[in-house]
PDB file of N, CA and C in Angstrom:
ATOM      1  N   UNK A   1       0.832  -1.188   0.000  1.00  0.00           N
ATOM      2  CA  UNK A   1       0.000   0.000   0.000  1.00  0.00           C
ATOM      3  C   UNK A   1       0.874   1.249   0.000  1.00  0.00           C
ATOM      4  N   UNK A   2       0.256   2.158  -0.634  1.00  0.00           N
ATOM      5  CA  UNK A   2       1.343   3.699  -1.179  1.00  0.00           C
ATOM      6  C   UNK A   2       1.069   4.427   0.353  1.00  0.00           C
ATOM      7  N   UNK A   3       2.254   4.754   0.992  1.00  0.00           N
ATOM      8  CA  UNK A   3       2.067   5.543   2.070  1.00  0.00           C
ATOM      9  C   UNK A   3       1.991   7.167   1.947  1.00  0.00           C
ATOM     10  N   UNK A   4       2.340   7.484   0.882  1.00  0.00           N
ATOM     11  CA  UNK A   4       2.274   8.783   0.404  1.00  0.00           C
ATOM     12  C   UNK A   4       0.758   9.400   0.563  1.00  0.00           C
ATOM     13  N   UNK A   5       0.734  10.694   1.092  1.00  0.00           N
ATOM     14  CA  UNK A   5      -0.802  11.091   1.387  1.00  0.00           C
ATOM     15  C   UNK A   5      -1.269  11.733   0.344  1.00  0.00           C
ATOM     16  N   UNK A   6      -2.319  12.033   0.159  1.00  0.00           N
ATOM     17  CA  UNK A   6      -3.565  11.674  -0.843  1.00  0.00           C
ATOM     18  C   UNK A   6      -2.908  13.141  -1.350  1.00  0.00           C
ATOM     19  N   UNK A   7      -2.934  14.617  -0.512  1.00  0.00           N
ATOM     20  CA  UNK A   7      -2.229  15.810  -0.786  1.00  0.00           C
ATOM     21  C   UNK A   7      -0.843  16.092  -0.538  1.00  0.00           C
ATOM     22  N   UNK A   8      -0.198  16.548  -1.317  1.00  0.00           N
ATOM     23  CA  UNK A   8       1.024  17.516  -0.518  1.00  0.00           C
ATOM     24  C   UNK A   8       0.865  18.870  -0.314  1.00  0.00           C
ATOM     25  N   UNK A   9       1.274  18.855   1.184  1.00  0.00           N
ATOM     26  CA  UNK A   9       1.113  20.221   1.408  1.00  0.00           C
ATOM     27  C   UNK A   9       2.138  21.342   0.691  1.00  0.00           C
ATOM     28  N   UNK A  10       3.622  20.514   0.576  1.00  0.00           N
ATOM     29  CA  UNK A  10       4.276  21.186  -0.023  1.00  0.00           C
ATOM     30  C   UNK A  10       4.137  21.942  -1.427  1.00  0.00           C
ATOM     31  N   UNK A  11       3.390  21.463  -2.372  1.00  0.00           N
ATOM     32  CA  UNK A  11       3.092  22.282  -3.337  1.00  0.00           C
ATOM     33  C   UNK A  11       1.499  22.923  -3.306  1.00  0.00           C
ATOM     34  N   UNK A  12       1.325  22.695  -1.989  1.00  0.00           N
ATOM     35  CA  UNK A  12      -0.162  23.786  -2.328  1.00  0.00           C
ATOM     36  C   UNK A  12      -1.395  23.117  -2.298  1.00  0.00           C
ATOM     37  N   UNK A  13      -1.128  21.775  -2.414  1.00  0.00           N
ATOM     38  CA  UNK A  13      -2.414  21.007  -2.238  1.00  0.00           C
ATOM     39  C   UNK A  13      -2.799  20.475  -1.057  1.00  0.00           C
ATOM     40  N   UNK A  14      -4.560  20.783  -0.948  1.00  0.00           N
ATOM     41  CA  UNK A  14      -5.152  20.842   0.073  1.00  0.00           C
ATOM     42  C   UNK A  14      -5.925  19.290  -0.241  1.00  0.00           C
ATOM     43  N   UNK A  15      -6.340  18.515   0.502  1.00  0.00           N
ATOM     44  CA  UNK A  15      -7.811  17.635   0.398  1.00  0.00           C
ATOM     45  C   UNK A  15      -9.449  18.315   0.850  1.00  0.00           C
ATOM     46  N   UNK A  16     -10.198  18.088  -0.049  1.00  0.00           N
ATOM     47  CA  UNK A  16     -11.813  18.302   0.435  1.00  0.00           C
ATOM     48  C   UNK A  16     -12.624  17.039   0.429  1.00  0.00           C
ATOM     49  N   UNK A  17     -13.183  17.209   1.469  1.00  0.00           N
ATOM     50  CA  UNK A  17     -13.846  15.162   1.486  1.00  0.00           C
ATOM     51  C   UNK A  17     -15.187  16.038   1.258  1.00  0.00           C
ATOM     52  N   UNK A  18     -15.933  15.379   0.250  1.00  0.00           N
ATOM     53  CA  UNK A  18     -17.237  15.493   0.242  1.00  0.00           C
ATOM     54  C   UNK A  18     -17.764  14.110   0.311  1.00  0.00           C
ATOM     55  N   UNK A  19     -19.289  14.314   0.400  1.00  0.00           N
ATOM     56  CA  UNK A  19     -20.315  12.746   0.503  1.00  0.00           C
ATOM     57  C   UNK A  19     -19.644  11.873  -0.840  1.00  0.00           C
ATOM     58  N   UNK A  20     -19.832  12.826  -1.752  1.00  0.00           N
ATOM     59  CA  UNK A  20     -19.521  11.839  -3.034  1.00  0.00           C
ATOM     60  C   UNK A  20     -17.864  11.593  -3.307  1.00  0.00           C
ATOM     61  N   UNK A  21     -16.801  11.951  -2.151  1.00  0.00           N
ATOM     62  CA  UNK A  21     -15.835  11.672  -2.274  1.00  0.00           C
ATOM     63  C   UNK A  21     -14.560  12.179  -1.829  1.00  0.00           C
ATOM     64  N   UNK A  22     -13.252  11.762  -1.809  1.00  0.00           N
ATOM     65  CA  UNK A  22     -12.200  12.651  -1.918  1.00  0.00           C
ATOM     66  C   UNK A  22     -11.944  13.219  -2.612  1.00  0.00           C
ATOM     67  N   UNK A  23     -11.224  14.659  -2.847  1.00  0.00           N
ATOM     68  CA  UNK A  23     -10.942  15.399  -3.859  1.00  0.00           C
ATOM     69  C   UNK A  23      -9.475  15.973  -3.756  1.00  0.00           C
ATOM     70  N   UNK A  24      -8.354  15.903  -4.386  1.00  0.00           N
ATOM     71  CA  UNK A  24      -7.365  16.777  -3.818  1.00  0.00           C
ATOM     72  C   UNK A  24      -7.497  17.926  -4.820  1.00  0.00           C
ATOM     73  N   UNK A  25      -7.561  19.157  -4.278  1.00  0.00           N
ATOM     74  CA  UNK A  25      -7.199  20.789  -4.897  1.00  0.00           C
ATOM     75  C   UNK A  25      -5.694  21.165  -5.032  1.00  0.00           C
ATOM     76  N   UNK A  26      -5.716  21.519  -6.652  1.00  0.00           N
ATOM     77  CA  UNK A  26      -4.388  21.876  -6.810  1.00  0.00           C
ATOM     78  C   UNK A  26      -4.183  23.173  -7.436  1.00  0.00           C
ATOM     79  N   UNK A  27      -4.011  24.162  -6.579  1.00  0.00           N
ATOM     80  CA  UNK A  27      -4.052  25.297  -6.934  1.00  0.00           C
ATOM     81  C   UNK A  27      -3.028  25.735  -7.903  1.00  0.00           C
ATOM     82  N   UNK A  28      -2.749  25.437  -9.128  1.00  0.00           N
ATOM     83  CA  UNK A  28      -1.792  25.411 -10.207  1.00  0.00           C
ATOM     84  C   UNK A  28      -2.136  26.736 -10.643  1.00  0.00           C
ATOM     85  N   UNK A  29      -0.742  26.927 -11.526  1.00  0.00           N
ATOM     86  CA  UNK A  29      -1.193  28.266 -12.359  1.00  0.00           C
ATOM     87  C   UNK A  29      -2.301  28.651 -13.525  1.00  0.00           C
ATOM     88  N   UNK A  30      -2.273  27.071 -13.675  1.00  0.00           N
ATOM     89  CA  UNK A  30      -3.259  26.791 -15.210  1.00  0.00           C
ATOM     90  C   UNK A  30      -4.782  26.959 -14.268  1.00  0.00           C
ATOM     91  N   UNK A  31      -4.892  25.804 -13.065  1.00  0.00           N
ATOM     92  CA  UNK A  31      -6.391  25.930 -12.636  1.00  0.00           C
ATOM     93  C   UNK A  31      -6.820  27.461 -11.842  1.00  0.00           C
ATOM     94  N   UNK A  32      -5.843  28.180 -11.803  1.00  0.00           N
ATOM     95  CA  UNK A  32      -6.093  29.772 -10.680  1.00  0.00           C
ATOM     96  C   UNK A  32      -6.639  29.919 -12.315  1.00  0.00           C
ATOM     97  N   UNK A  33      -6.147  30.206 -13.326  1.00  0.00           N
ATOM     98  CA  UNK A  33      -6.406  31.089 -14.387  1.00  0.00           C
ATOM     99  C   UNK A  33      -7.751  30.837 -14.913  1.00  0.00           C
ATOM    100  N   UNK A  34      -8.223  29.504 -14.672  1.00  0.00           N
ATOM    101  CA  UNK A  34      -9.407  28.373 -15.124  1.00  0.00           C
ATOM    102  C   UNK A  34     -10.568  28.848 -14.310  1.00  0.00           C
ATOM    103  N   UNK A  35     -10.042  29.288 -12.670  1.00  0.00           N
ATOM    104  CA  UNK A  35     -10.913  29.777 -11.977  1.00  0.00           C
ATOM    105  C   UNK A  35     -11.262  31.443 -12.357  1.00  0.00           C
ATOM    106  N   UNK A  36     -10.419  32.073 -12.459  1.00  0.00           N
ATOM    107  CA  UNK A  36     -10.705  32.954 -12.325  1.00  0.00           C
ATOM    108  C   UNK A  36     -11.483  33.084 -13.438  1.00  0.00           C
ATOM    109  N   UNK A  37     -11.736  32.761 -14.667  1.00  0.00           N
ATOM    110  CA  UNK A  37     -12.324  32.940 -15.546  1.00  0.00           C
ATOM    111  C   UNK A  37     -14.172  32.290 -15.141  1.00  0.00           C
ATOM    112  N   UNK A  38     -13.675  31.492 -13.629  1.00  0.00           N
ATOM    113  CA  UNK A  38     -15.076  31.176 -13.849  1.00  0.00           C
ATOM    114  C   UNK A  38     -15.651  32.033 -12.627  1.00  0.00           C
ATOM    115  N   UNK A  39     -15.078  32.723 -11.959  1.00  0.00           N
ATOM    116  CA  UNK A  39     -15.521  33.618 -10.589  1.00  0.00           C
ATOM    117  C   UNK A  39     -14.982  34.911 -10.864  1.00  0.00           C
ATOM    118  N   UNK A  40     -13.852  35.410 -11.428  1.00  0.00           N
ATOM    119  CA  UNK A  40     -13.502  36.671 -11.484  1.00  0.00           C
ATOM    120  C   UNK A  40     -11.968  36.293 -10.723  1.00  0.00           C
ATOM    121  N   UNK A  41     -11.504  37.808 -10.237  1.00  0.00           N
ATOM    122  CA  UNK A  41     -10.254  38.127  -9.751  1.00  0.00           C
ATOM    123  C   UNK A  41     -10.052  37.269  -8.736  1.00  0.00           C
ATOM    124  N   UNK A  42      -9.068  36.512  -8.559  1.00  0.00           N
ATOM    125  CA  UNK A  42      -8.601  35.804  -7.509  1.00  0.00           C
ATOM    126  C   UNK A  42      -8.177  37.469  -6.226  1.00  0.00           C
ATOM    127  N   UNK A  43      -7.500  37.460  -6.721  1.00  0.00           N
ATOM    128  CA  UNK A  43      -7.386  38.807  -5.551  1.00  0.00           C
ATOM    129  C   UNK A  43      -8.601  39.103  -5.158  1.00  0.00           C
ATOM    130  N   UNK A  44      -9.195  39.442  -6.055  1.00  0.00           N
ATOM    131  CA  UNK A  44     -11.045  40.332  -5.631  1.00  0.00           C
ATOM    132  C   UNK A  44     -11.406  38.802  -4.429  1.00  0.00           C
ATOM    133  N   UNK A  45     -11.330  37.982  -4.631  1.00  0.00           N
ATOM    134  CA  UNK A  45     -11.869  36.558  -3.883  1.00  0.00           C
ATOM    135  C   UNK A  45     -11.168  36.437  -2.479  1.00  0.00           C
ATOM    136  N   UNK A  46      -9.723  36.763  -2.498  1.00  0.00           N
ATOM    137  CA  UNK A  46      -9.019  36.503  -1.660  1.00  0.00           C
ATOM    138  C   UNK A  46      -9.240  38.185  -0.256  1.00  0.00           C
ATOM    139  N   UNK A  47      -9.429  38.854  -0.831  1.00  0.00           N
ATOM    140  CA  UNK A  47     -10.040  40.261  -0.207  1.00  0.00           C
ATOM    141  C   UNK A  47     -11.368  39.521  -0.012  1.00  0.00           C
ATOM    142  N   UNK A  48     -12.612  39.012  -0.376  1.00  0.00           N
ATOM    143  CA  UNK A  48     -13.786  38.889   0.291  1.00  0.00           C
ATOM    144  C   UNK A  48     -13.524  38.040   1.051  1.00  0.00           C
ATOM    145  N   UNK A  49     -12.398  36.948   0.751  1.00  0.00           N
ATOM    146  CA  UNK A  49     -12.000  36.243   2.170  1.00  0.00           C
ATOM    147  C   UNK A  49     -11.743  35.913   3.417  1.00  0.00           C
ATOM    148  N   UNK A  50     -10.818  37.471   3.343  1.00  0.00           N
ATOM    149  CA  UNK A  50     -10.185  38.008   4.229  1.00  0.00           C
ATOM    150  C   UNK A  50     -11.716  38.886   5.341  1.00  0.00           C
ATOM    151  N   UNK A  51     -12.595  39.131   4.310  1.00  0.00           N
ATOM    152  CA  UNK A  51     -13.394  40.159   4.881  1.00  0.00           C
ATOM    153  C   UNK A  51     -15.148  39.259   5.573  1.00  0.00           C
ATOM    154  N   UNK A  52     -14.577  37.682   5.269  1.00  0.00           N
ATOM    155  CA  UNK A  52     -15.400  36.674   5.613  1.00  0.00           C
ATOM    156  C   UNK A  52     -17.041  36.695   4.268  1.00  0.00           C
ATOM    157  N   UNK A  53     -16.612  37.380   3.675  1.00  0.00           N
ATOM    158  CA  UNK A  53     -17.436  37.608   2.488  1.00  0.00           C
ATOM    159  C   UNK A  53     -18.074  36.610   1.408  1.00  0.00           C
ATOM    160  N   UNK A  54     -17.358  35.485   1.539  1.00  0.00           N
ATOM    161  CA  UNK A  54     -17.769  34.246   0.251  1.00  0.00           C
ATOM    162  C   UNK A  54     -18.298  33.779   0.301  1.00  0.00           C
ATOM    163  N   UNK A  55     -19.324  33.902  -0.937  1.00  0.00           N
ATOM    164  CA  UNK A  55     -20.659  32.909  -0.618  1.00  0.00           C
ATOM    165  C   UNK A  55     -20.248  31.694  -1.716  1.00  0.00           C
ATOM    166  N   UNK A  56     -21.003  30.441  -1.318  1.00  0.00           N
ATOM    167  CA  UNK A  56     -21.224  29.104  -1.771  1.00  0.00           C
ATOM    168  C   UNK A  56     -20.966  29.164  -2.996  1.00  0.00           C
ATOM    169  N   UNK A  57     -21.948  30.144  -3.852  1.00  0.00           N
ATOM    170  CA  UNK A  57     -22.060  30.525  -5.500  1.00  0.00           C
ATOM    171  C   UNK A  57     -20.737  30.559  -6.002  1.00  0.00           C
ATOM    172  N   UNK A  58     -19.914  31.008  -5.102  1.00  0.00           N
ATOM    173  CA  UNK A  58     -18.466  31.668  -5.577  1.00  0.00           C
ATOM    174  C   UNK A  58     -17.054  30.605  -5.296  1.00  0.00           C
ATOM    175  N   UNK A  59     -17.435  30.035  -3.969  1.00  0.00           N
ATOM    176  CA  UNK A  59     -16.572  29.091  -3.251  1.00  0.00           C
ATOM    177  C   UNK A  59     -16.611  27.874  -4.376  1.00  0.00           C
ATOM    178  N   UNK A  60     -17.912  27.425  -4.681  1.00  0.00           N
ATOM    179  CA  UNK A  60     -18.152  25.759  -4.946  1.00  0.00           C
ATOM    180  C   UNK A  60     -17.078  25.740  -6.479  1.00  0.00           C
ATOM    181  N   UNK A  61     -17.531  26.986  -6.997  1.00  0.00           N
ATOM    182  CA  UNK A  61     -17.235  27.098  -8.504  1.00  0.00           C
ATOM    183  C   UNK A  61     -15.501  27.135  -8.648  1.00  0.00           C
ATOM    184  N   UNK A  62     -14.736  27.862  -7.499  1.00  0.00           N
ATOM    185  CA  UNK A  62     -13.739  27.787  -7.874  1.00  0.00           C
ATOM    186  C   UNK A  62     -13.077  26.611  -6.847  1.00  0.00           C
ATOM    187  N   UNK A  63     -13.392  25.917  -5.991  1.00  0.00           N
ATOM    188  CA  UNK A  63     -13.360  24.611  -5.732  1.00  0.00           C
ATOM    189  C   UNK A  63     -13.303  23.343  -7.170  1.00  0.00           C
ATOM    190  N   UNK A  64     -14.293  23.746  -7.999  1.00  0.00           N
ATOM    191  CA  UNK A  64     -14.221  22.788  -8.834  1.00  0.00           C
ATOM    192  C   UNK A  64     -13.371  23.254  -9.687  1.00  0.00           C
ATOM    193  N   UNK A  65     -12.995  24.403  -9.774  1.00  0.00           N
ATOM    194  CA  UNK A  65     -11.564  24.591 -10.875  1.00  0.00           C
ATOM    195  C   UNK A  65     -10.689  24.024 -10.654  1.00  0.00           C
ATOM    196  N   UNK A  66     -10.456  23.998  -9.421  1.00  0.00           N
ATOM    197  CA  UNK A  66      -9.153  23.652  -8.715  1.00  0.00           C
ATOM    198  C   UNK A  66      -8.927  22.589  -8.312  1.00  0.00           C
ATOM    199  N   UNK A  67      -9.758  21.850  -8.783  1.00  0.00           N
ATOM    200  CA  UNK A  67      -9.734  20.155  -8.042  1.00  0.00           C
ATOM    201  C   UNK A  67      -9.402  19.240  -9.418  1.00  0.00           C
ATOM    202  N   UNK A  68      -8.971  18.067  -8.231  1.00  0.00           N
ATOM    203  CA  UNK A  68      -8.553  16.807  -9.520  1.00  0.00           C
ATOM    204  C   UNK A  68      -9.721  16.527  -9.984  1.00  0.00           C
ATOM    205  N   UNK A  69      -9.639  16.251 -11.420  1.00  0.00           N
ATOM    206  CA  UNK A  69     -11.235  15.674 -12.107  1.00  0.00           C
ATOM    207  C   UNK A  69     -11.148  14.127 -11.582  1.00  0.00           C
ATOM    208  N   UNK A  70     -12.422  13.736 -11.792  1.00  0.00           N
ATOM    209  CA  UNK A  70     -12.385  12.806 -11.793  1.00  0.00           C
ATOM    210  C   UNK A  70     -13.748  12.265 -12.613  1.00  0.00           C
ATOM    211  N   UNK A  71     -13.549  11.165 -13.297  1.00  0.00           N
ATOM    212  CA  UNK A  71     -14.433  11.035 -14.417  1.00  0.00           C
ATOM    213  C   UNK A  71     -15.646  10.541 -13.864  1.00  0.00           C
ATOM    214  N   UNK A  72     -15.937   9.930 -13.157  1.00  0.00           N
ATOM    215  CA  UNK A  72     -17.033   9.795 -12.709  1.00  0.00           C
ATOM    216  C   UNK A  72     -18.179  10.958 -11.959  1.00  0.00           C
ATOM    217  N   UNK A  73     -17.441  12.222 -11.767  1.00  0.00           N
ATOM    218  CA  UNK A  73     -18.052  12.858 -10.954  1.00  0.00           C
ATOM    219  C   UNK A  73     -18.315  14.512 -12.180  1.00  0.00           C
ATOM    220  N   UNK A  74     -19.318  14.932 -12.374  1.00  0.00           N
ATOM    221  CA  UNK A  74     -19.349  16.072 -13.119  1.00  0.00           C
ATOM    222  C   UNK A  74     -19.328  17.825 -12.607  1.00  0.00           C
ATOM    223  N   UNK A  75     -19.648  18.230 -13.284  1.00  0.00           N
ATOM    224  CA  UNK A  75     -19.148  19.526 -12.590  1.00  0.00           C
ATOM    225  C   UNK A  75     -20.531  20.039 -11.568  1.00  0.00           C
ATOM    226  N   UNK A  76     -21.534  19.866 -12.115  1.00  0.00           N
ATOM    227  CA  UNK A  76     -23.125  19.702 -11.520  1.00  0.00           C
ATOM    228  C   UNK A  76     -23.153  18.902 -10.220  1.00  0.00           C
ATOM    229  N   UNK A  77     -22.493  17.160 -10.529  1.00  0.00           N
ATOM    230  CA  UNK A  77     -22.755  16.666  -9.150  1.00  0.00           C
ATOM    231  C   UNK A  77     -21.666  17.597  -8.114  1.00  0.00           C
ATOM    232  N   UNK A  78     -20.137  17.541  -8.427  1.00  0.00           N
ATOM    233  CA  UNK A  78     -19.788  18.431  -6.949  1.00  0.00           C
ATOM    234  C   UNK A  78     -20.424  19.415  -6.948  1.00  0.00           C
ATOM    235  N   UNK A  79     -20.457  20.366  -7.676  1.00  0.00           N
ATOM    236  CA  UNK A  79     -21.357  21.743  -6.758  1.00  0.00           C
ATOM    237  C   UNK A  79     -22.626  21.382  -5.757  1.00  0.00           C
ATOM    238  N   UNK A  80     -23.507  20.329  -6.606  1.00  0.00           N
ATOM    239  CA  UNK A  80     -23.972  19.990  -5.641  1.00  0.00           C
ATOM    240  C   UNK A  80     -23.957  19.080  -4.239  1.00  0.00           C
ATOM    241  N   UNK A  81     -22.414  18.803  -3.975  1.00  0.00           N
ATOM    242  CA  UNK A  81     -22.262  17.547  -3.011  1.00  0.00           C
ATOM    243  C   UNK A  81     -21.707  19.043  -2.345  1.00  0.00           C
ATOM    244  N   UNK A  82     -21.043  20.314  -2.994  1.00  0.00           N
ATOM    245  CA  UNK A  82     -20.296  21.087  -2.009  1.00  0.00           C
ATOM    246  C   UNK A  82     -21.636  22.214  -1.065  1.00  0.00           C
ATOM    247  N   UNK A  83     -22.809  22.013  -2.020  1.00  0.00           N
ATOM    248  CA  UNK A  83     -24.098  22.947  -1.325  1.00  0.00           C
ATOM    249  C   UNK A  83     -24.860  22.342  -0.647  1.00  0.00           C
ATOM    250  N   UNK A  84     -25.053  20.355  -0.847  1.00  0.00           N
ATOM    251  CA  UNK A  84     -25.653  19.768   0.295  1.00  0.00           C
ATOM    252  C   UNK A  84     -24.844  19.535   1.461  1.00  0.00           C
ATOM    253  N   UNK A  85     -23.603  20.146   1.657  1.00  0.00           N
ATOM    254  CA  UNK A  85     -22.520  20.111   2.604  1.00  0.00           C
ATOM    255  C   UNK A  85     -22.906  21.271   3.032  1.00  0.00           C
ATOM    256  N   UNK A  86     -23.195  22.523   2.651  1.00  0.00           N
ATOM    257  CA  UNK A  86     -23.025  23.840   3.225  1.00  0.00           C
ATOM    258  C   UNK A  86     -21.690  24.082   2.978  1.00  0.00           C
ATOM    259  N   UNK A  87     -21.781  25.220   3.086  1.00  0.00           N
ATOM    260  CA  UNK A  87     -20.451  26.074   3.297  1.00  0.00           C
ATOM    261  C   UNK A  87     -19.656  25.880   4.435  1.00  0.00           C
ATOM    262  N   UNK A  88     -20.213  25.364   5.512  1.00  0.00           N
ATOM    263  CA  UNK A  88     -18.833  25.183   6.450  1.00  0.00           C
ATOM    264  C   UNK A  88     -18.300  24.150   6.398  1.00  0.00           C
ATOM    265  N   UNK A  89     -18.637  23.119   5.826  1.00  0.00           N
ATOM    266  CA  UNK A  89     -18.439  21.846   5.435  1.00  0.00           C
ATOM    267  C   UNK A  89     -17.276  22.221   4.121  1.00  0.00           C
ATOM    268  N   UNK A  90     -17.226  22.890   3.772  1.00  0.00           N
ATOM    269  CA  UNK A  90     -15.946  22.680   2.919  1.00  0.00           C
ATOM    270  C   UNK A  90     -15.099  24.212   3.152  1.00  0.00           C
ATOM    271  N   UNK A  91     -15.803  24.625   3.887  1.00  0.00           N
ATOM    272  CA  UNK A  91     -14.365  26.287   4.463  1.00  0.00           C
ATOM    273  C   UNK A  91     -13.011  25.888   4.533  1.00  0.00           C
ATOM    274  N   UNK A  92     -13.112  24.988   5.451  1.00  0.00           N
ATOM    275  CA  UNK A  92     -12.043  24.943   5.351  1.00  0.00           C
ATOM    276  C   UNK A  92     -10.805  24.220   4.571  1.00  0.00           C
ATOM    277  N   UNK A  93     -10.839  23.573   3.468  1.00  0.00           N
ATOM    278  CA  UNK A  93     -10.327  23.636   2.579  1.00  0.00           C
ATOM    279  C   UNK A  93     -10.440  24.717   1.914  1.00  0.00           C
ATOM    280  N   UNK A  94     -11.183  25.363   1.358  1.00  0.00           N
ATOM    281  CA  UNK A  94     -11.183  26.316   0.731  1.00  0.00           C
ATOM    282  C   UNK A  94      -9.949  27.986   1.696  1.00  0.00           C
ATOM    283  N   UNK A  95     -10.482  27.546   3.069  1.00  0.00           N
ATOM    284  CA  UNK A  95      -9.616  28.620   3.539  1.00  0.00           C
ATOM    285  C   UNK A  95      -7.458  28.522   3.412  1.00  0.00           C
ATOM    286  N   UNK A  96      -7.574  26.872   3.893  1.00  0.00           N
ATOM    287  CA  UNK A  96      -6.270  26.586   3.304  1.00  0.00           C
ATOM    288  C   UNK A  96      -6.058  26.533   1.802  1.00  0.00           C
ATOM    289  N   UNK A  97      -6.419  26.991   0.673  1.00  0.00           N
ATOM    290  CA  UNK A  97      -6.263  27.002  -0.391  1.00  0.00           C
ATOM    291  C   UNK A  97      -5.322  28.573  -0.473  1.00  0.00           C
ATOM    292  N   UNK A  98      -6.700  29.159   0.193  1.00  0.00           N
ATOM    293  CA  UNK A  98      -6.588  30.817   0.227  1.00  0.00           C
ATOM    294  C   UNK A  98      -4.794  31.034   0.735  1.00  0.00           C
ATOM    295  N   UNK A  99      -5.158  30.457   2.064  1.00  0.00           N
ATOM    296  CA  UNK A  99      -3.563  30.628   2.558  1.00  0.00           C
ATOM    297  C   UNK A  99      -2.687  30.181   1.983  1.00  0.00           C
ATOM    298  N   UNK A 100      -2.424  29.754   1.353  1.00  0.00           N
ATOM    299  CA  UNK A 100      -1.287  28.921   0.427  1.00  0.00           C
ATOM    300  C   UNK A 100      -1.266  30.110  -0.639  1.00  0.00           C
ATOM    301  N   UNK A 101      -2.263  30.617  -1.155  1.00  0.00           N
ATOM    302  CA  UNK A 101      -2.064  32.193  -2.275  1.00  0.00           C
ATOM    303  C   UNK A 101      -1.365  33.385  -1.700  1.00  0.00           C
ATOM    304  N   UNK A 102      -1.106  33.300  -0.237  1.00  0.00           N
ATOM    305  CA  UNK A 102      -1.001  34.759   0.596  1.00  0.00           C
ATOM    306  C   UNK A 102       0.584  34.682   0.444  1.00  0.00           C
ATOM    307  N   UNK A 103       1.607  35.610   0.135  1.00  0.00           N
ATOM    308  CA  UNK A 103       2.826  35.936   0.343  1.00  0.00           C
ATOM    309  C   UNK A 103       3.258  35.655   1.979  1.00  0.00           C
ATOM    310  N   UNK A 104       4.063  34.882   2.546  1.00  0.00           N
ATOM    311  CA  UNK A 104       4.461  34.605   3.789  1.00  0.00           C
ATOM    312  C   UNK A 104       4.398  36.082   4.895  1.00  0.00           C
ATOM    313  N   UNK A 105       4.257  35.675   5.906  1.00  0.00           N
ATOM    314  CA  UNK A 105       4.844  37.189   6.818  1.00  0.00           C
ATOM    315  C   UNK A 105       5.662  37.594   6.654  1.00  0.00           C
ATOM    316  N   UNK A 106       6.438  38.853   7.043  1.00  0.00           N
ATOM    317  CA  UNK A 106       7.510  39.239   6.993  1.00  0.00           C
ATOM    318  C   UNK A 106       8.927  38.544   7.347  1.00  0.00           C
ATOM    319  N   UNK A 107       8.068  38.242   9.189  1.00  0.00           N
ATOM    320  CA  UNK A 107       9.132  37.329   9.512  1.00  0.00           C
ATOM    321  C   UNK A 107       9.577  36.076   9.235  1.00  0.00           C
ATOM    322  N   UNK A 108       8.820  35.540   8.558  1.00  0.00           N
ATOM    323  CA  UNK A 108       8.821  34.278   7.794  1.00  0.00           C
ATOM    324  C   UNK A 108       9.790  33.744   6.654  1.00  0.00           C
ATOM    325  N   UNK A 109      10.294  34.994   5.901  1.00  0.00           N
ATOM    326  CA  UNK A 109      10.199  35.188   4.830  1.00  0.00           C
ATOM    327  C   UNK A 109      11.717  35.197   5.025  1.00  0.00           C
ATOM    328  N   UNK A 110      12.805  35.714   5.849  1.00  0.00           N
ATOM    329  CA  UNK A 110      13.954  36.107   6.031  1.00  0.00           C
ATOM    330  C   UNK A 110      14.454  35.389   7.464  1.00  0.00           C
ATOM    331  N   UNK A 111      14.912  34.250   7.495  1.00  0.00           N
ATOM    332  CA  UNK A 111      15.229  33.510   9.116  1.00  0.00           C
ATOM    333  C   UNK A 111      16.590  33.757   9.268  1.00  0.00           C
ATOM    334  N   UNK A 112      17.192  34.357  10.625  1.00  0.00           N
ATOM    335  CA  UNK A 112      17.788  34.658  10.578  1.00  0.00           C
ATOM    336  C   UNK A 112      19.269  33.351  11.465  1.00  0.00           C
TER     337      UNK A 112
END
């Protein structure tokens, strides 16, 4: 059995378990660009974030940009496995996504 976990955190990927499944999110340059075309400005998203602002409409859609396909599952059924979840049911993936977009702290950034 592969002991390797389902995400790496190291490049940015988060897991979202919904009813209809595991999902790992890979916030790539190709799927941010995929999203944004389907929600708007990632910045504009990451500011309503910050400001606790995101609704479902906005979350589910770029959730499914950003996730591994998988052929059995369509773009219709997750949105709807991520809205019979509610929104807090998948925040937090979605919030570690967010954080993984944010430039480190200051102090973070320079160890001395």
């Amino acid at each position: 059995m592969d002991s390797e976990p389902f995400a790496n955190p190291h490049r940015g990927e988060v897991e979202l378990r919904l009813s209809i499944g595991l999902f790992r999110l890979r916030p790539s340059f190709e799927r941010l660009v995929a999203a944004e075309a389907e929600v708007g400005s990632i910045i504009s998203l990451l500011d309503a974030a910050a400001k606790g602002e995101v609704r479902l409409g906005v979350m589910a859609p770029f959730l499914w940009a950003i996730a591994d396909p998988k052929p059995e599952c369509t773009r219709e059924c997750f949105l709807a496995a991520v809205a019979g979840q509610g929104i807090t049911a998948s925040c937090a993936a979605f919030v570690d996504v967010m954080a993984g977009l944010l430039p480190p702290e200051p102090d973070q950034r320079h160890s001395q």
